[in-house]
Each structure stands twice: as structure tokens, then as C-alpha cells.
N, C-alpha and C. Protein backbone atom coordinates (compact mmCIF):
# COMPACT_ATOMS: atom_id res chain seq x y z
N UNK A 1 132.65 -82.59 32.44
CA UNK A 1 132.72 -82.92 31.03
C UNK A 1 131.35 -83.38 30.52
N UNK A 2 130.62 -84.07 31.18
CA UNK A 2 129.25 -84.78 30.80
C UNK A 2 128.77 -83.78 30.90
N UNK A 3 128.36 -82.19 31.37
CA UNK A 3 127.43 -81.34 31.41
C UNK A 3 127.53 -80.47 29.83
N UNK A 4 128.94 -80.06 29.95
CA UNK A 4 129.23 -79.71 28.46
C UNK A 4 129.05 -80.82 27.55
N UNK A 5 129.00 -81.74 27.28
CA UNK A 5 128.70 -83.03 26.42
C UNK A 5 126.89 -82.72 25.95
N UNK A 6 126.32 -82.70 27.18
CA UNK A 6 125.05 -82.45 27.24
C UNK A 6 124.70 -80.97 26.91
N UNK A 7 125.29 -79.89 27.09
CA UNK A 7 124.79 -78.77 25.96
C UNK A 7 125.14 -79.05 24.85
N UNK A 8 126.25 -79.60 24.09
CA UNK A 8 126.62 -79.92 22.95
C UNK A 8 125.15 -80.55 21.99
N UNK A 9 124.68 -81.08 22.81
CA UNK A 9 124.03 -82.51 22.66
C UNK A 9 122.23 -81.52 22.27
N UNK A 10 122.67 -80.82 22.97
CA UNK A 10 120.96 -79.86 23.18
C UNK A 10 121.06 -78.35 22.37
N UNK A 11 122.17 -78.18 21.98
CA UNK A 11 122.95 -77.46 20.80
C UNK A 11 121.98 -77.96 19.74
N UNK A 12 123.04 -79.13 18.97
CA UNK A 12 122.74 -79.88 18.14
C UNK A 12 121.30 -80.26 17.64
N UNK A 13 120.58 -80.43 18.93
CA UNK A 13 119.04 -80.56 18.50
C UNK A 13 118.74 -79.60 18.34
N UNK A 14 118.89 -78.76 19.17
CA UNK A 14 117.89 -77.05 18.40
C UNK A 14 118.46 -76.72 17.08
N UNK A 15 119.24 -76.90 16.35
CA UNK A 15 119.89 -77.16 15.12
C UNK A 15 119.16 -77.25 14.18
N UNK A 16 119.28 -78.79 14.58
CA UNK A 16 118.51 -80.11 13.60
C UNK A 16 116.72 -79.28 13.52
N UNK A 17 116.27 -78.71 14.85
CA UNK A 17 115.24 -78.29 14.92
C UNK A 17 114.44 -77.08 13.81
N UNK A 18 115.48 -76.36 13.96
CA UNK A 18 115.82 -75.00 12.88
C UNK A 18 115.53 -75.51 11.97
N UNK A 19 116.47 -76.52 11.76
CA UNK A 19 116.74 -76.52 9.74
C UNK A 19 115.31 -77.17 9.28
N UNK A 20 114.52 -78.13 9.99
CA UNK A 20 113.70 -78.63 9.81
C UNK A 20 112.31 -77.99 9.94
N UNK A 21 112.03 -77.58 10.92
CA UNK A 21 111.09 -76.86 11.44
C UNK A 21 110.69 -75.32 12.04
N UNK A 22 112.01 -74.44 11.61
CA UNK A 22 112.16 -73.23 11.91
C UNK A 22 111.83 -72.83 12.96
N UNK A 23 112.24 -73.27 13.82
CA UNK A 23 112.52 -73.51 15.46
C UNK A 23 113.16 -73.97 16.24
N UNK A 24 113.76 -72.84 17.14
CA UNK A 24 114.84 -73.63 17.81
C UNK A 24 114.81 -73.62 19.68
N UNK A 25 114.25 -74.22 20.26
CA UNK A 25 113.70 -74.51 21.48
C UNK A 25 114.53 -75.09 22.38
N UNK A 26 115.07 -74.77 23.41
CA UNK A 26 115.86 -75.59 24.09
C UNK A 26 114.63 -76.81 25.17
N UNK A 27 113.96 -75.79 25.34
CA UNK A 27 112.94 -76.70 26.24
C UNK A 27 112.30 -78.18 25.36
N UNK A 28 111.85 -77.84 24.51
CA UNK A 28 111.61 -78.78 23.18
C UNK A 28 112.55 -79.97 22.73
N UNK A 29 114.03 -79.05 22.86
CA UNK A 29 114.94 -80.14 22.50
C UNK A 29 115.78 -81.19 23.82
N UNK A 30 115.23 -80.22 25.08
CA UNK A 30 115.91 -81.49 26.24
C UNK A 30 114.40 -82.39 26.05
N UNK A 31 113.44 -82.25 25.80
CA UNK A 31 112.06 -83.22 25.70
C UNK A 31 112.47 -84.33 25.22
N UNK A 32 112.86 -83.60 23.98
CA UNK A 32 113.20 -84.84 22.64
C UNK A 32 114.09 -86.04 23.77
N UNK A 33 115.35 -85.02 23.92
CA UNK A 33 116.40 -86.09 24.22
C UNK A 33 115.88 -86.86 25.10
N UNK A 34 115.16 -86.19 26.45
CA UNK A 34 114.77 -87.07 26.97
C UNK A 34 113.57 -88.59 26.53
N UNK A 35 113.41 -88.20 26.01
CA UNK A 35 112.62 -89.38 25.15
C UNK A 35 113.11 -89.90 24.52
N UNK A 36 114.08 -89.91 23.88
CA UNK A 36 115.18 -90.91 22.82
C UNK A 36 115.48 -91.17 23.71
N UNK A 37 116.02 -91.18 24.76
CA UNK A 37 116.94 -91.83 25.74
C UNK A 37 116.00 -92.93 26.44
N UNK A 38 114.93 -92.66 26.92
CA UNK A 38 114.07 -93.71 27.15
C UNK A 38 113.30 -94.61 26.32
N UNK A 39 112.99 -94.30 25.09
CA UNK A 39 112.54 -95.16 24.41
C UNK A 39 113.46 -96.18 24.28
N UNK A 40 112.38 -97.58 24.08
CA UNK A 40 113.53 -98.51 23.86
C UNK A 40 114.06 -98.95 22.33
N UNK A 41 113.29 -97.80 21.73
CA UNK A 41 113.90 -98.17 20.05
C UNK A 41 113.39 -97.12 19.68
N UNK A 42 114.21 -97.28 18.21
CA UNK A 42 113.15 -96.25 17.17
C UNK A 42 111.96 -95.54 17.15
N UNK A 43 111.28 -97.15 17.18
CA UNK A 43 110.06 -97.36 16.76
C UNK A 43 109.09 -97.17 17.79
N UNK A 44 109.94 -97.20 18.85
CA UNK A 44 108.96 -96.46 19.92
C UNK A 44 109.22 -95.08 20.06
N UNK A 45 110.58 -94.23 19.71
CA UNK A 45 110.65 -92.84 19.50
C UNK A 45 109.83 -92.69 18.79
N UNK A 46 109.53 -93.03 17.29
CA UNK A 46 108.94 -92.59 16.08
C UNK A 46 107.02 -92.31 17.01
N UNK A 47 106.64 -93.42 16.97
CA UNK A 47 105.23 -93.80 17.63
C UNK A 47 104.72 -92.71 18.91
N UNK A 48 106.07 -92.30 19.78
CA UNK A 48 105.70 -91.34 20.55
C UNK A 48 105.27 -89.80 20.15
N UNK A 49 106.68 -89.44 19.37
CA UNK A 49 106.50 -88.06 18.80
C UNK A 49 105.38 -88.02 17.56
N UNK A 50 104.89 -88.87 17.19
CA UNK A 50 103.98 -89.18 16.25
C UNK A 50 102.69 -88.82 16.71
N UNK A 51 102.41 -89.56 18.30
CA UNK A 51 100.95 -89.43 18.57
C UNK A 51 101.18 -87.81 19.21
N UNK A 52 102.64 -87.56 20.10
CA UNK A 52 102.70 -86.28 20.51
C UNK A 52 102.26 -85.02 19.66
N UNK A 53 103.56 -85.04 18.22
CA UNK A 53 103.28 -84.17 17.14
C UNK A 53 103.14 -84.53 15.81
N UNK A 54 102.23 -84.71 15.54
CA UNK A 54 102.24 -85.05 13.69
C UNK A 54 103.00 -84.33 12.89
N UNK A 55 103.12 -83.83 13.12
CA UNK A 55 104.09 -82.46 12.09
C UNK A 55 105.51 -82.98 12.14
N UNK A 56 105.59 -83.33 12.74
CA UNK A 56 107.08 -84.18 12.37
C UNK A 56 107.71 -85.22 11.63
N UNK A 57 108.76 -85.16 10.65
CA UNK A 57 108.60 -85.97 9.72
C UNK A 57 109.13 -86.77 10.20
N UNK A 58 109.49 -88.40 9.30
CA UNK A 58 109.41 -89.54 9.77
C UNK A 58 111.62 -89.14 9.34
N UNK A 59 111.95 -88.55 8.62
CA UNK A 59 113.43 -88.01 8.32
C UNK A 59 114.02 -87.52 10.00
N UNK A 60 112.71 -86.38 9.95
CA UNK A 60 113.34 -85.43 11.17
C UNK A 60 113.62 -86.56 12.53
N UNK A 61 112.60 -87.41 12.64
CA UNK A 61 112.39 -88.29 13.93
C UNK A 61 113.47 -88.97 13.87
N UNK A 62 113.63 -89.98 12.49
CA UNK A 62 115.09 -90.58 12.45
C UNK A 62 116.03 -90.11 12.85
N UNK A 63 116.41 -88.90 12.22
CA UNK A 63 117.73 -88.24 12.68
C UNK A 63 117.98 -87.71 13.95
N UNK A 64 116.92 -87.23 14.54
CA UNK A 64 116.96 -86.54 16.01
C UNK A 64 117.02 -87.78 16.88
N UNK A 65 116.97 -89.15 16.34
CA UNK A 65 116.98 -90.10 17.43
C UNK A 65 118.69 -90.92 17.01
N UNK A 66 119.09 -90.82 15.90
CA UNK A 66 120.27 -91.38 15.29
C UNK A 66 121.34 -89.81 16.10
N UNK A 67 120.95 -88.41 16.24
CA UNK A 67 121.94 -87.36 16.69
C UNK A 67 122.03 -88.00 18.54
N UNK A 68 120.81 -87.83 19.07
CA UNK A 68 120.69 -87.94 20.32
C UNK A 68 121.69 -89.16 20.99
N UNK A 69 121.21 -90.28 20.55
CA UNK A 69 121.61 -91.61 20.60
C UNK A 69 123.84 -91.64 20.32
N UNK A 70 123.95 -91.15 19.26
CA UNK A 70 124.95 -91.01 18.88
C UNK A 70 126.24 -89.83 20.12
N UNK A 71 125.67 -89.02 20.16
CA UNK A 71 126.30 -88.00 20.93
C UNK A 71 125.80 -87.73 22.58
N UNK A 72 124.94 -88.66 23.14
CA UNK A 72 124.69 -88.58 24.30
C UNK A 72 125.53 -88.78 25.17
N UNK A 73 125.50 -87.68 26.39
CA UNK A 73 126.71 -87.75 27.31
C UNK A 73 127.28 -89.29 27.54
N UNK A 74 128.50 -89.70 28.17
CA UNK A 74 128.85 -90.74 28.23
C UNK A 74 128.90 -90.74 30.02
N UNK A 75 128.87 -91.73 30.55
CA UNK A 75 129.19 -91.59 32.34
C UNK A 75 130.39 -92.29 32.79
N UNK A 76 131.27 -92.69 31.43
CA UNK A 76 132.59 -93.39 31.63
C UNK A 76 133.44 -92.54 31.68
N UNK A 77 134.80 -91.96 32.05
CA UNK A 77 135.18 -91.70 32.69
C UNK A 77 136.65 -91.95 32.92
């Protein structure tokens, strides 16, 4: 169930990716997740993909860290 949770999850970002940036990357979007998942806030998501990619808006960053965060596999059970 957590593996399908997690394409759902990497779905969703190449999505969000599209609508925003007319691109839809799976490699790109397990990055992301993996980095929302480790950051320990926002504001350290925002600050990363910031120095990573400028081209990213401060909307897109919010939301790809509010989707990730929100719908990330669960290990409960």
C-alpha cells in the first residue's frame, strides 16, 4: 500500500510540475519529495530549491511542499 501511496504521491508532483513549469519529470519530482521530507520546514524547503533553482516560484515551492507533506506515504498500518 505505501508503494502505491508513493506513486500517487510522485503522480501528483509531476502534475503540479506541468501546470507550473511545463514539465513533468519523475526523476525531478522523487528529488523534490525527497527534500520536503527532509527539510525541517518550509523555510528550509523554500531556501534549498531557491539556491538549487531560481526559477521556481515562491507559490510553486509552497504548494509542492504543502502536496508532498500532506499525501506522503504513511508507515502505519
Amino acid at each position: 500500500m505505501e508503494e502505491l501511496e508513493h506513486f500517487g504521491l510522485v503522480s501528483k508532483v509531476c502534475t503540479e510540475l506541468e501546470n507550473h513549469l511545463g514539465l513533468s519529470d519523475k526523476v525531478l519530482a522523487e528529488f523534490l519529495i525527497n527534500l520536503a521530507l527532509e527539510s525541517p520546514s518550509l523555510v528550509a524547503f523554500q531556501k534549498t530549491i531557491k539556491e538549487t533553482d531560481p526559477s521556481f516560484s515562491d507559490s510553486l515551492i509552497n504548494n509542492l511542499h504543502r502536496l508532498i507533506h500532506k499525501l506522503k506515504p504513511s508507515k502505519n498500518f
